[in-house]
C-alpha atoms as a PDB file:
ATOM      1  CA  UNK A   1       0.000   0.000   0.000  1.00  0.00           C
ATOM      2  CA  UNK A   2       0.894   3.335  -0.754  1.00  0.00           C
ATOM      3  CA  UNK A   3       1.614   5.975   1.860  1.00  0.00           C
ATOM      4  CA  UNK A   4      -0.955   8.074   0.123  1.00  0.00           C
ATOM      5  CA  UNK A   5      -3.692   5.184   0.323  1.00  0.00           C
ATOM      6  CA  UNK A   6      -2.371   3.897   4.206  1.00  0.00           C
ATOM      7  CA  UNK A   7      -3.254   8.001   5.307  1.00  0.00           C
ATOM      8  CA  UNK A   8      -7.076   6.981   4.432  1.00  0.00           C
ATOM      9  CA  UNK A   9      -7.299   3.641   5.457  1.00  0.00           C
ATOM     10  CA  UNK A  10     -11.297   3.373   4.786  1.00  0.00           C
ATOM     11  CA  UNK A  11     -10.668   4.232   0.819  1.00  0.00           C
ATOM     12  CA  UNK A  12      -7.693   2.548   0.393  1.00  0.00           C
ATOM     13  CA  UNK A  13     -10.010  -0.411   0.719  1.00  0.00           C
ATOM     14  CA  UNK A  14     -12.341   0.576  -1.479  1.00  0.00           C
ATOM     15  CA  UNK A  15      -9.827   1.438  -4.118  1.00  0.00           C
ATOM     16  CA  UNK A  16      -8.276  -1.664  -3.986  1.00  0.00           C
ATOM     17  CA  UNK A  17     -11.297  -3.704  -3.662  1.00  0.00           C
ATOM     18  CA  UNK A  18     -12.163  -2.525  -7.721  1.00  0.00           C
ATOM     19  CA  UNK A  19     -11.220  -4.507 -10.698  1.00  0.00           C
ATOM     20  CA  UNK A  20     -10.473  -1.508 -12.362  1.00  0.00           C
ATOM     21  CA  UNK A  21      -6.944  -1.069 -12.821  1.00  0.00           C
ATOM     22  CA  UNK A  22      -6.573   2.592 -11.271  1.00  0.00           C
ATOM     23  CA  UNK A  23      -3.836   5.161 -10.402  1.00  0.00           C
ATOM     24  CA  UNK A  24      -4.060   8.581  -9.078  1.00  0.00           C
ATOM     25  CA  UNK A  25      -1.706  11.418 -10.724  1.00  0.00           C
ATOM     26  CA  UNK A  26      -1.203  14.778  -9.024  1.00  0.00           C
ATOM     27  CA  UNK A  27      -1.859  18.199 -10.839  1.00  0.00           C
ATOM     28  CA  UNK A  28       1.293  17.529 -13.472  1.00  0.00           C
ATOM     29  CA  UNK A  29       0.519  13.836 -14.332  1.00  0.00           C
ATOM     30  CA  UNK A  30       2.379  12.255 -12.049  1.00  0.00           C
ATOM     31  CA  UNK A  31       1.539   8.565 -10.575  1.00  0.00           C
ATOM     32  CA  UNK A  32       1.350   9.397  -6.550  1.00  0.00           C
ATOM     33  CA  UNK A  33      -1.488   5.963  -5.632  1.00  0.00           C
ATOM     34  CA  UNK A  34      -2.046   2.826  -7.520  1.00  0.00           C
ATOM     35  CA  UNK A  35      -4.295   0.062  -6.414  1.00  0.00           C
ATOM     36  CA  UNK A  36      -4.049  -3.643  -6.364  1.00  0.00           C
ATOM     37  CA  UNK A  37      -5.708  -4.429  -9.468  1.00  0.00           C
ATOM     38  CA  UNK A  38      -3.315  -1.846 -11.320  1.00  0.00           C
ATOM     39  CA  UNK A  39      -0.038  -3.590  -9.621  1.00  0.00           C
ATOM     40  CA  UNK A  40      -1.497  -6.551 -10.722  1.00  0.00           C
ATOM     41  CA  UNK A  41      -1.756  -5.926 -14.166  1.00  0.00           C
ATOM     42  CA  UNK A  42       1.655  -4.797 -14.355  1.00  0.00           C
ATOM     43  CA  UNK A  43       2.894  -8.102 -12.712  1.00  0.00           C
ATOM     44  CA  UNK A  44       1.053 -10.300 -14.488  1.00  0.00           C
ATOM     45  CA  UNK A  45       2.121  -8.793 -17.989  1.00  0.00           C
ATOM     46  CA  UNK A  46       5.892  -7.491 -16.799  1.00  0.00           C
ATOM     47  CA  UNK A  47       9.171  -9.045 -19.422  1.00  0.00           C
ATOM     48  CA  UNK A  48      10.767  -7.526 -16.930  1.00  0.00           C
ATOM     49  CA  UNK A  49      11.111  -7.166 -13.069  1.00  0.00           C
ATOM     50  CA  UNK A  50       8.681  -4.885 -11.550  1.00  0.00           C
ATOM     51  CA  UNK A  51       9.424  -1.378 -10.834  1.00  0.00           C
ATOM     52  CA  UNK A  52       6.779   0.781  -8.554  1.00  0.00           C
ATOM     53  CA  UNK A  53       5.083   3.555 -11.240  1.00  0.00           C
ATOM     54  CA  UNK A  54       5.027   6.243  -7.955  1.00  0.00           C
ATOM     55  CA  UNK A  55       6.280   9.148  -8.688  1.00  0.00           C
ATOM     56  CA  UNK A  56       6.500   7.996 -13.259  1.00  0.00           C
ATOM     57  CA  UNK A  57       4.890  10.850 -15.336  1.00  0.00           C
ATOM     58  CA  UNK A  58       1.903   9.332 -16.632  1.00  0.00           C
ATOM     59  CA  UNK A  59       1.787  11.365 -19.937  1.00  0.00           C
ATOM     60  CA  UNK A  60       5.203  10.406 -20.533  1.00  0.00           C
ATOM     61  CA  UNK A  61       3.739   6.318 -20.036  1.00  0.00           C
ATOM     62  CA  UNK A  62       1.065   7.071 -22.801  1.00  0.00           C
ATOM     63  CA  UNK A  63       3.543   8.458 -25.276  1.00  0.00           C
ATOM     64  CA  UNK A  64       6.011   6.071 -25.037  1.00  0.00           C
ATOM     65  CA  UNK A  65       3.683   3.243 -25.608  1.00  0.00           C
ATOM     66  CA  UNK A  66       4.725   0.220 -27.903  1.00  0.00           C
ATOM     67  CA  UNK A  67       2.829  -3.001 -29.097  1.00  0.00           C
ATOM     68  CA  UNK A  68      -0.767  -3.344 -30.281  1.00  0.00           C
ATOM     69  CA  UNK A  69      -3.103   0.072 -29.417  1.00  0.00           C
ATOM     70  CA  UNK A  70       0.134   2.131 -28.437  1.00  0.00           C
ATOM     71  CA  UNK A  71      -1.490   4.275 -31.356  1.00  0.00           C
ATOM     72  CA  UNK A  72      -3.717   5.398 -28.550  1.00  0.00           C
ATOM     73  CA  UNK A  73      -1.565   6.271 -26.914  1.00  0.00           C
ATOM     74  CA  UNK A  74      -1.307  10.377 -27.836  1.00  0.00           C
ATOM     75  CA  UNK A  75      -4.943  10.655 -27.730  1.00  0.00           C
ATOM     76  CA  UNK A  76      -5.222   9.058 -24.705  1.00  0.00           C
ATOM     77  CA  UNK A  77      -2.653  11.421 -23.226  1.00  0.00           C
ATOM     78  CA  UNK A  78      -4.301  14.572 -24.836  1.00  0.00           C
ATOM     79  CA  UNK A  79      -7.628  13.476 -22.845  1.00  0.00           C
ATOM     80  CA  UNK A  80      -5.878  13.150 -19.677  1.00  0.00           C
ATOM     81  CA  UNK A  81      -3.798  16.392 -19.942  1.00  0.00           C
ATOM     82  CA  UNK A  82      -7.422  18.154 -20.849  1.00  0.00           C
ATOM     83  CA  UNK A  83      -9.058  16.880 -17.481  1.00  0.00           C
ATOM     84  CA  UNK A  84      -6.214  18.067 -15.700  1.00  0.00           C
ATOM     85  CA  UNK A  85      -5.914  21.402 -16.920  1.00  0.00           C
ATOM     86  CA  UNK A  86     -10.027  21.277 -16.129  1.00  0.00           C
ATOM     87  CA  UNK A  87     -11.209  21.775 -20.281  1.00  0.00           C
ATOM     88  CA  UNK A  88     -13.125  18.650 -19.762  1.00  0.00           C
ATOM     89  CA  UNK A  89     -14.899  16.965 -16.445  1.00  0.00           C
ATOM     90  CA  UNK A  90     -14.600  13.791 -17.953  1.00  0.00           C
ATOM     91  CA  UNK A  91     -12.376  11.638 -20.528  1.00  0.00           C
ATOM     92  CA  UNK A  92     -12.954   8.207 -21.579  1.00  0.00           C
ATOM     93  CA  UNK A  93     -12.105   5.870 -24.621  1.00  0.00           C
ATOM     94  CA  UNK A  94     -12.128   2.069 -25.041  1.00  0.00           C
ATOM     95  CA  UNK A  95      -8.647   0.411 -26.788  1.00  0.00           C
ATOM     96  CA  UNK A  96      -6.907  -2.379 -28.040  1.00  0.00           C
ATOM     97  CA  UNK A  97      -4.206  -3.924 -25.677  1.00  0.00           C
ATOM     98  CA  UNK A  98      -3.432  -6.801 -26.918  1.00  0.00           C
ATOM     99  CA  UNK A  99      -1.333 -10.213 -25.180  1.00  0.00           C
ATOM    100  CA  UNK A 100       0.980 -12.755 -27.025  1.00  0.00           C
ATOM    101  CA  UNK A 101      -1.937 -15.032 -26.170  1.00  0.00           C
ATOM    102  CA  UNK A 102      -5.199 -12.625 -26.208  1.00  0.00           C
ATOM    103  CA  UNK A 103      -6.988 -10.179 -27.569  1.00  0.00           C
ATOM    104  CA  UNK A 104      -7.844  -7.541 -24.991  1.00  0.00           C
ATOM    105  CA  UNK A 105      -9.625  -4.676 -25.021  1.00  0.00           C
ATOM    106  CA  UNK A 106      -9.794  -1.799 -22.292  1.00  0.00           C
ATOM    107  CA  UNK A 107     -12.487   0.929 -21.371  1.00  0.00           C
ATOM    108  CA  UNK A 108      -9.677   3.969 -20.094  1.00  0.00           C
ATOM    109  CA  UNK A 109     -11.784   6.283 -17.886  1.00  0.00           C
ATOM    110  CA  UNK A 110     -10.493   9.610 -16.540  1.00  0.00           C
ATOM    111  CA  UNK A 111     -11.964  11.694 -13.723  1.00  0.00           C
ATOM    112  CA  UNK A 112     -10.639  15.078 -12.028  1.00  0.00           C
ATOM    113  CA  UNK A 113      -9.712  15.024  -8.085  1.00  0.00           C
ATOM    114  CA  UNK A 114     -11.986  16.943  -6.103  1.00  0.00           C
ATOM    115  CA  UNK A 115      -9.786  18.382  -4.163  1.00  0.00           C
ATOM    116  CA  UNK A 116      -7.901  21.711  -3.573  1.00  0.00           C
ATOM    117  CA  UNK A 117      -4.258  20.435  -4.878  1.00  0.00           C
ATOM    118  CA  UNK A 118      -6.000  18.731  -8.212  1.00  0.00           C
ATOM    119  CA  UNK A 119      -4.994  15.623 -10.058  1.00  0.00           C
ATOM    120  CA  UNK A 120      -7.069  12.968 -11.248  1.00  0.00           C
ATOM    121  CA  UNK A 121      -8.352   9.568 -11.395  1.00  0.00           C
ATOM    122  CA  UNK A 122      -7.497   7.541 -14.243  1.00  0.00           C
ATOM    123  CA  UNK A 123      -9.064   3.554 -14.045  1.00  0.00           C
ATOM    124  CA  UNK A 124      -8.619   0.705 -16.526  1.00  0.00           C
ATOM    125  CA  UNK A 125     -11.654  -1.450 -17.387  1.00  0.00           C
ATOM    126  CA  UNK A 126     -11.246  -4.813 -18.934  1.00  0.00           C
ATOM    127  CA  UNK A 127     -13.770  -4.799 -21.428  1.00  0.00           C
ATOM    128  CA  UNK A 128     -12.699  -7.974 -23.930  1.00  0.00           C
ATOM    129  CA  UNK A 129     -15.521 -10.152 -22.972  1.00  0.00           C
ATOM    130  CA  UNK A 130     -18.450  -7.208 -24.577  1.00  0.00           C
ATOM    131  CA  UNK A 131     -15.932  -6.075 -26.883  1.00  0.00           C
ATOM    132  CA  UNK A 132     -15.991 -10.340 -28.574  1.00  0.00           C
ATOM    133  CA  UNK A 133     -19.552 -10.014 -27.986  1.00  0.00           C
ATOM    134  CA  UNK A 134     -19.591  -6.585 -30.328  1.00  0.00           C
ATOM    135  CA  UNK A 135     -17.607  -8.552 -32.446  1.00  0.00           C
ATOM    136  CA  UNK A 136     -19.153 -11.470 -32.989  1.00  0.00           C
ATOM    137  CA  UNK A 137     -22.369  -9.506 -33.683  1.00  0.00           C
ATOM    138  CA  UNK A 138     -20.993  -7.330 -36.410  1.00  0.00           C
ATOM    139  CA  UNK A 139     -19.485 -10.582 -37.979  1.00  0.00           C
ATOM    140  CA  UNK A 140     -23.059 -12.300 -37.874  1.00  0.00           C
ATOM    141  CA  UNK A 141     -24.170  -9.419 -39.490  1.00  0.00           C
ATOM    142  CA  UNK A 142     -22.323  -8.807 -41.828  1.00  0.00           C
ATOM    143  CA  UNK A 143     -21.937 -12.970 -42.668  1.00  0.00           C
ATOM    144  CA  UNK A 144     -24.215 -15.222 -44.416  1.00  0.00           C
ATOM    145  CA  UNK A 145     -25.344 -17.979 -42.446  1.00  0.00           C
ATOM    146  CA  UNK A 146     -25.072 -20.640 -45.351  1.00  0.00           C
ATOM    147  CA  UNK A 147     -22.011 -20.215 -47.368  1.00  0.00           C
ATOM    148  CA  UNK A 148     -20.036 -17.943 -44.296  1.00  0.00           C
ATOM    149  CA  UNK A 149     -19.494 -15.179 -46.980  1.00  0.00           C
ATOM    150  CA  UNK A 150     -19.520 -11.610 -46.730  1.00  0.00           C
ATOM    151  CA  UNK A 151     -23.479 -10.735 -47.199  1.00  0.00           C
ATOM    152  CA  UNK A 152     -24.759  -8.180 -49.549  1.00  0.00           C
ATOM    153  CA  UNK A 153     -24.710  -5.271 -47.222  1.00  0.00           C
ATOM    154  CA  UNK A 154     -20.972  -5.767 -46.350  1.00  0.00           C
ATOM    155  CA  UNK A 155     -20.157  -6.292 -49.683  1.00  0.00           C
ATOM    156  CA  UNK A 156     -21.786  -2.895 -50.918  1.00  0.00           C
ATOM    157  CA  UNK A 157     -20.124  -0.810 -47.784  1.00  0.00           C
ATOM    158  CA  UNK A 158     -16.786  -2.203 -49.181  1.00  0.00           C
ATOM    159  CA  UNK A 159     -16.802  -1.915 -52.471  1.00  0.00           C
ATOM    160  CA  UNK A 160     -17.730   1.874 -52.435  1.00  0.00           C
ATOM    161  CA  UNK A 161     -14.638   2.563 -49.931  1.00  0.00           C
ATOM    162  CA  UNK A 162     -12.861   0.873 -53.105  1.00  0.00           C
ATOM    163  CA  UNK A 163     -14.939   2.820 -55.830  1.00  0.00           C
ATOM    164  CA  UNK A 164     -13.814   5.891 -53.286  1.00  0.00           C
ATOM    165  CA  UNK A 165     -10.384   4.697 -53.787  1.00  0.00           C
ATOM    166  CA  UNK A 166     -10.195   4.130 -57.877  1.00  0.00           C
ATOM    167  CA  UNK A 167     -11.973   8.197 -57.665  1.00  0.00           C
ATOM    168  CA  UNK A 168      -8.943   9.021 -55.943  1.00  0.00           C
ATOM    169  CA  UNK A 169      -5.987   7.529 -57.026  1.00  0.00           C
ATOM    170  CA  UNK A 170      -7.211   6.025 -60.716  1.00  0.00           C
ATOM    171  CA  UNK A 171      -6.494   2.620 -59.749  1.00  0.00           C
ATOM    172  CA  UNK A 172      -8.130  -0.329 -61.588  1.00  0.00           C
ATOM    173  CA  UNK A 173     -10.324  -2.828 -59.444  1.00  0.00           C
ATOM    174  CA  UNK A 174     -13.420  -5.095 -61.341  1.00  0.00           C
ATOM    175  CA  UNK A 175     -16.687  -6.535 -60.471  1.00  0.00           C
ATOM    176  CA  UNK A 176     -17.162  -9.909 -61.305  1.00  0.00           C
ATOM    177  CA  UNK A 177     -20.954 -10.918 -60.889  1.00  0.00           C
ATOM    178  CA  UNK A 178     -22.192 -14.995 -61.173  1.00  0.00           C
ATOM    179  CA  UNK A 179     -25.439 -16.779 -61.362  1.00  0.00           C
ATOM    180  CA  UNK A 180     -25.315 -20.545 -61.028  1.00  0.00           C
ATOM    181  CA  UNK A 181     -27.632 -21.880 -63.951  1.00  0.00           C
ATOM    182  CA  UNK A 182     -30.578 -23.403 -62.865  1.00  0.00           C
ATOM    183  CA  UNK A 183     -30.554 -23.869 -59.561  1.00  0.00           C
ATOM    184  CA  UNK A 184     -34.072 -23.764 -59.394  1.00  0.00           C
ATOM    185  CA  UNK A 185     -34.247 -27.252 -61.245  1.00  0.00           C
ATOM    186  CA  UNK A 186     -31.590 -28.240 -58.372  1.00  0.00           C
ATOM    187  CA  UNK A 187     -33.934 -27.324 -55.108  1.00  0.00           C
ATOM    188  CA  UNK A 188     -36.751 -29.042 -57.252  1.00  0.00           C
ATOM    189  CA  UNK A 189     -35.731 -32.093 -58.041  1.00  0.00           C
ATOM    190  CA  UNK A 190     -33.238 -32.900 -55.323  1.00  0.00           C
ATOM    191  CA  UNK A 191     -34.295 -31.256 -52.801  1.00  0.00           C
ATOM    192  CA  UNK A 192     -32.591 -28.374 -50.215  1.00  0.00           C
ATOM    193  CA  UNK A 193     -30.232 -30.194 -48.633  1.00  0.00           C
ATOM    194  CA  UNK A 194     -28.282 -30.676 -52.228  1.00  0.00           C
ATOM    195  CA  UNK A 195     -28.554 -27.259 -52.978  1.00  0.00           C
ATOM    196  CA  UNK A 196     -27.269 -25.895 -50.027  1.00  0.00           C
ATOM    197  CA  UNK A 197     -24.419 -28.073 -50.237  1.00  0.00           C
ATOM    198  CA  UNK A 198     -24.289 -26.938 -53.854  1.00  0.00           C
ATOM    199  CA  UNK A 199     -23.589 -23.847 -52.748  1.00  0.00           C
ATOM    200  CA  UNK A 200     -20.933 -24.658 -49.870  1.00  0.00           C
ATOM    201  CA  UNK A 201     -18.684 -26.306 -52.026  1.00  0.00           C
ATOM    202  CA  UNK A 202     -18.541 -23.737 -54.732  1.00  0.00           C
ATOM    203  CA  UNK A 203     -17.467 -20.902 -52.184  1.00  0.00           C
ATOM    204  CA  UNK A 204     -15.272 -23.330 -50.965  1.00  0.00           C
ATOM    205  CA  UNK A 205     -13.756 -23.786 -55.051  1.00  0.00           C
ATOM    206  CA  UNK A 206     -13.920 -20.408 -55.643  1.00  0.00           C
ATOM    207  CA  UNK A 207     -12.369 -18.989 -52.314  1.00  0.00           C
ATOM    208  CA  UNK A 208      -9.595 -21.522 -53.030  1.00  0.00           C
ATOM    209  CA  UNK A 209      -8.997 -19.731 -56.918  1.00  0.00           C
ATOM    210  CA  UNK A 210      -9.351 -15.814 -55.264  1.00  0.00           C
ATOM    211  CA  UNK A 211      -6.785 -13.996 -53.462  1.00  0.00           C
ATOM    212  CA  UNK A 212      -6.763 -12.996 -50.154  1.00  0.00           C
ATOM    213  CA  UNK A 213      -7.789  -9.190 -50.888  1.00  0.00           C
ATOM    214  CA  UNK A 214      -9.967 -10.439 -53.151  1.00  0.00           C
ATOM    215  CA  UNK A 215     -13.531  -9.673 -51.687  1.00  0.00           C
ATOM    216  CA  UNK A 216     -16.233 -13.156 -52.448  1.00  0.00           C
ATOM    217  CA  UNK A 217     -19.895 -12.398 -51.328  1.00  0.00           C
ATOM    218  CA  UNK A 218     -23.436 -13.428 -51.529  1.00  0.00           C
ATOM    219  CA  UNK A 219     -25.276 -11.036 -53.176  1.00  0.00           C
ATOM    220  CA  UNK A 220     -28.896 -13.057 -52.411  1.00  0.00           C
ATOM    221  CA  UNK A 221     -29.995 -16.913 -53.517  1.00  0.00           C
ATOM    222  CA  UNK A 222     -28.079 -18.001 -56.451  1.00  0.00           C
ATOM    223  CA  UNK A 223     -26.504 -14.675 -56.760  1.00  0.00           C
ATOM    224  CA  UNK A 224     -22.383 -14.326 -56.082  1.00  0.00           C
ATOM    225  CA  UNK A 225     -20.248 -10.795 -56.235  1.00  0.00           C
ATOM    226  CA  UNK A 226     -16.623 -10.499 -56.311  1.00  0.00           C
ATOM    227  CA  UNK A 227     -14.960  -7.689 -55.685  1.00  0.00           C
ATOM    228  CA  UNK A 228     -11.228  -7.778 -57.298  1.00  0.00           C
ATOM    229  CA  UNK A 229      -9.091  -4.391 -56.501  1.00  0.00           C
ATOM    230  CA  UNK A 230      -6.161  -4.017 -58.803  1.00  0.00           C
ATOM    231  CA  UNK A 231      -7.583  -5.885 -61.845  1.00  0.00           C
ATOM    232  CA  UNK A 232      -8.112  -4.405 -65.103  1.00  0.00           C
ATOM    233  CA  UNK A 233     -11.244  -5.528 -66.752  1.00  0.00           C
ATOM    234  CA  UNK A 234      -9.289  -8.446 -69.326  1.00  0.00           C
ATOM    235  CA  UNK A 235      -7.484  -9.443 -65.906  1.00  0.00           C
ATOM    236  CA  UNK A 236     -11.236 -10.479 -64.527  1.00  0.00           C
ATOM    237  CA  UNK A 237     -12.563 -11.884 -66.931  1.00  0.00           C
ATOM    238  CA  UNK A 238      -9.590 -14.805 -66.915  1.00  0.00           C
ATOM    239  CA  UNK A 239     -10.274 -15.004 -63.096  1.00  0.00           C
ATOM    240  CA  UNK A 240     -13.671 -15.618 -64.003  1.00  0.00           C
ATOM    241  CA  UNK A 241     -12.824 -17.961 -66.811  1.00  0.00           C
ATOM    242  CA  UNK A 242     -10.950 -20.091 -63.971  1.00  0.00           C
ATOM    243  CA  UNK A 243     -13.607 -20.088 -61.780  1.00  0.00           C
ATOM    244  CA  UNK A 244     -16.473 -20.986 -64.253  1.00  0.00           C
ATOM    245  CA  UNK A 245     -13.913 -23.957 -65.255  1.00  0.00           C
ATOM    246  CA  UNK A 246     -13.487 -25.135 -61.903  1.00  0.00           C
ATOM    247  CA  UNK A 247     -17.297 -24.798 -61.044  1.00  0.00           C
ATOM    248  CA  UNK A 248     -18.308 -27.157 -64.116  1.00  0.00           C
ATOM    249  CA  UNK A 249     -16.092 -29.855 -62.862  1.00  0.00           C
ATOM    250  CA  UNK A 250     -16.819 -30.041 -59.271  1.00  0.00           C
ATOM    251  CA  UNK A 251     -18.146 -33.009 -58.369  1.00  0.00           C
ATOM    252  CA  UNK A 252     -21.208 -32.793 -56.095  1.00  0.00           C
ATOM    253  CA  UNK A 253     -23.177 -35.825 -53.818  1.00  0.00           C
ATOM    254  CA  UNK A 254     -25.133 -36.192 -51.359  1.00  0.00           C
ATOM    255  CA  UNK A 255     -24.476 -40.103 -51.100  1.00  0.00           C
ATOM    256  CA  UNK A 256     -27.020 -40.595 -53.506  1.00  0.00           C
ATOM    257  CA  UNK A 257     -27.340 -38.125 -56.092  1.00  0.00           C
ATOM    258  CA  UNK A 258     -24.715 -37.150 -58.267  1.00  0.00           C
ATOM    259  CA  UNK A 259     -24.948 -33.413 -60.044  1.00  0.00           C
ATOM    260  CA  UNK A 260     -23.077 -30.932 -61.531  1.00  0.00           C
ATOM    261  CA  UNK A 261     -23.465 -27.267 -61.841  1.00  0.00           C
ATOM    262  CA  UNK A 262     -22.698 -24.578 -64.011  1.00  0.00           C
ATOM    263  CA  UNK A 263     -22.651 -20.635 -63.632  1.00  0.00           C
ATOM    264  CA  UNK A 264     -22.876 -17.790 -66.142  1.00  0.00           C
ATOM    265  CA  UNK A 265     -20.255 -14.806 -65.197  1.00  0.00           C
ATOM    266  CA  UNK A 266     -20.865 -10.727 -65.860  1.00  0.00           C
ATOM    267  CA  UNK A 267     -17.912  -7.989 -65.401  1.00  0.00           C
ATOM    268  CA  UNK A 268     -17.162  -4.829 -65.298  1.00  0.00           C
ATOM    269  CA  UNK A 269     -14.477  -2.406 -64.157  1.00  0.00           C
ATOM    270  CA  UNK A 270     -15.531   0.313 -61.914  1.00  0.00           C
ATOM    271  CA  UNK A 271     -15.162   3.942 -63.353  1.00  0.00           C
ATOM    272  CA  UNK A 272     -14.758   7.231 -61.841  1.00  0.00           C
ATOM    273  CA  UNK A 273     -17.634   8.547 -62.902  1.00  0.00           C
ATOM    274  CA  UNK A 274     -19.597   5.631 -61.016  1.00  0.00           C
ATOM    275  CA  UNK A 275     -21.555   7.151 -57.955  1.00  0.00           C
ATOM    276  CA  UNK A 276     -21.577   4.422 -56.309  1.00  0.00           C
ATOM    277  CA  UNK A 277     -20.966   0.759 -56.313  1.00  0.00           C
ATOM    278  CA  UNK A 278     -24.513  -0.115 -57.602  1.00  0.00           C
ATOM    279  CA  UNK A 279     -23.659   1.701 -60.822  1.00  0.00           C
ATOM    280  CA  UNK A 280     -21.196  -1.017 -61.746  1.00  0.00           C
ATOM    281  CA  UNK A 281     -23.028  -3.353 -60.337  1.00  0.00           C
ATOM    282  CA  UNK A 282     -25.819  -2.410 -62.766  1.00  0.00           C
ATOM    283  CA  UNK A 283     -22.859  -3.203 -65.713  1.00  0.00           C
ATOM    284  CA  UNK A 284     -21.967  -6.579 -63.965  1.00  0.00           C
ATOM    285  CA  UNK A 285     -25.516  -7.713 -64.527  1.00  0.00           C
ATOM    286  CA  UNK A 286     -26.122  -6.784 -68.163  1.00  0.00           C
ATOM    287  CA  UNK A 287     -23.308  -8.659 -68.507  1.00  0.00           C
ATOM    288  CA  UNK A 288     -24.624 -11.301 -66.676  1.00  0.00           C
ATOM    289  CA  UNK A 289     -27.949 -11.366 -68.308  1.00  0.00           C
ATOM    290  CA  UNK A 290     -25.825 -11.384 -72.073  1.00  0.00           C
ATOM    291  CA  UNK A 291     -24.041 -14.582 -70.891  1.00  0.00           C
ATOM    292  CA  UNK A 292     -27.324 -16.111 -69.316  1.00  0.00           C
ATOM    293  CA  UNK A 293     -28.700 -15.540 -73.199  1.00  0.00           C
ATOM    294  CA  UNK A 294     -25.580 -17.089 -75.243  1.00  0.00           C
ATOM    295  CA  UNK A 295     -26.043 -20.290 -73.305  1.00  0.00           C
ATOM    296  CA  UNK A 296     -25.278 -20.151 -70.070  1.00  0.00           C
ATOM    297  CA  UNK A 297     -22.126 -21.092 -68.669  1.00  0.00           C
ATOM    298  CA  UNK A 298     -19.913 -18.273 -70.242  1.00  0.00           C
ATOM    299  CA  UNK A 299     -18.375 -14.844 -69.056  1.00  0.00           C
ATOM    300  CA  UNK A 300     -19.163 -11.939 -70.964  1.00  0.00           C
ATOM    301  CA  UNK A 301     -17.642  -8.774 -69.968  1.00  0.00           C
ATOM    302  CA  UNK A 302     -19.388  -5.275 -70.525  1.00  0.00           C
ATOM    303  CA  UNK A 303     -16.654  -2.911 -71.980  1.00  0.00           C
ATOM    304  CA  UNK A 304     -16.770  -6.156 -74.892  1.00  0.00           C
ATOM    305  CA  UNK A 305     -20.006  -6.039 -75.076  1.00  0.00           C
ATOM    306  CA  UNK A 306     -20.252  -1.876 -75.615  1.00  0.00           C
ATOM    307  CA  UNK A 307     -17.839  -2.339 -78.101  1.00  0.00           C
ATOM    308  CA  UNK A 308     -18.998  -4.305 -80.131  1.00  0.00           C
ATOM    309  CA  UNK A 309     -23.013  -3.360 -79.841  1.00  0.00           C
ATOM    310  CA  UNK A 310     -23.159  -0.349 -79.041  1.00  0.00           C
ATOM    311  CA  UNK A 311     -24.134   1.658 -76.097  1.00  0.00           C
ATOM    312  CA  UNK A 312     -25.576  -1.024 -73.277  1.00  0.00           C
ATOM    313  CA  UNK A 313     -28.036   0.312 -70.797  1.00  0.00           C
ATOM    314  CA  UNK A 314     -26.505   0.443 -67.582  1.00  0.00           C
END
């Protein structure tokens, strides 16, 4: 115990007695009370042997800060310095502090000292079990449930940060957009459980033929979008060649059934002039619908398709 804390016996108890991870810091920022929780910590996560933080500027902890979240650091600092200079009654902010072992996440709260010489209060929360929860949520949001792709809606928000990009910077990045060919016949005649499968193990052939930046979503049913940054428009259409390729020889069962499936391919490279992702989008499925109408199983590409007929409406 500190000689701070042992003066006040009743709320050096009830200091120590919180899971929060807490120090006190005079007028300047400097460390003058921790409790147990915070010598804890420090124990617990030390490479090296422990050193008492009384009497360590705290400002000067904050900036010097390495490792996962030590970004926060400055800000984190700034808020401090403002409740001590009394801009602010109040400074919080939740970040990363991550182990070799865990991902940890920490709710940084700080409060001014009612009293005449100043100071503050300055507690760490462990928040890492909501902050998984938060998560895990997102995720399941943003997921579908059958295939464990991206869904439509996370699809769209990140493929107009790209479109944002390609405004920017003039980089190239295509759309390629796929339709498996009658998978209506599929549900119908074998039921569900095939088709979902169907589905499973053609994200699982595809994801194996993408790259890793490479975004691979569901847009809805049948319905695939893939989001390629960096490729020119001839550069998708050979992905999609590859895919379509490996999609018509996947073998599919269910024990008993035996099927195969094909898929018809649209693409399109986003423009600058797009306002937003839906615009090329809108390209990706004329192109779609052209390759649905030459037979199925095909890709057709817009920009060939406006060459050689014409203006396309899209």
């Amino acid at each position: 115990m500190t000689p701070i804390l042992e003066s006040k016996g009743f709320a050096a108890a009830v200091i120590d007695a919180l899971a929060s991870h807490l120090c006190v810091v005079d007028r300047e920022g400097v460390i003058i009370a921790v409790n147990h929780a915070w010598l804890n910590f420090k124990r617990e996560n030390a490479t090296a042997p422990v050193q008492s933080d009384i009497g360590t500027h705290y400002l000067r902890i904050c900036r010097s800060a390495t490792g996962p979240g030590s970004e926060e650091g400055e800000p984190f600092a700034i808020g401090v310095r403002a409740v001590l200079t009394r801009k602010t009654a109040l400074f919080q902010m939740e970040y990363p502090c991550h182990s070799p072992t865990q991902n940890r996440w920490f709710l940084g709260r700080v409060t001014p000292l009612k009293a005449e010489q100043g100071g503050a209060v300055i507690s760490h929360l462990n928040i890492t079990d909501r902050k998984l929860v938060e998560l895990e949520l997102a995720r399941l949001a943003a997921t579908d449930p059958l295939t464990g792709l991206p869904n439509r809606r996370f699809f769209q928000q990140t493929a107009n940060l790209e479109l944002e990009r390609v405004r920017r910077f003039s980089g190239s990045t295509s759309v390629i957009m796929l339709d498996v060919d009658h998978f209506k016949s599929v549900n119908d005649t074998y039921g569900h459980a095939l088709g979902d499968e169907a589905l499973r193990c053609m994200t699982r052939i595809c994801n194996g033929l993408l790259r890793q930046m490479d975004v691979f979503a569901r847009h809805g049913g049948e319905e695939f979008v893939i989001l390629l940054p960096g490729t020119e428009d001839a550069g998708a259409c050979s992905v999609a060649e590859k895919l379509r390729s490996a999609i018509a020889h996947m073998p599919i069962s269910d024990g008993q059934n035996h099927i195969k499936l094909t898929a018809s391919f649209g693409v399109t490279q986003l423009r600058p002039a797009d306002q937003n992702i839906e615009a090329a989008l809108a390209r990706a499925d004329t192109a779609l619908y052209a390759a649905k109408h030459s037979g199925r199983n095909c890709v057709k590409s817009f920009a060939v398709l406006e060459r050689e007929g014409g203006k396309l409406s899209a």
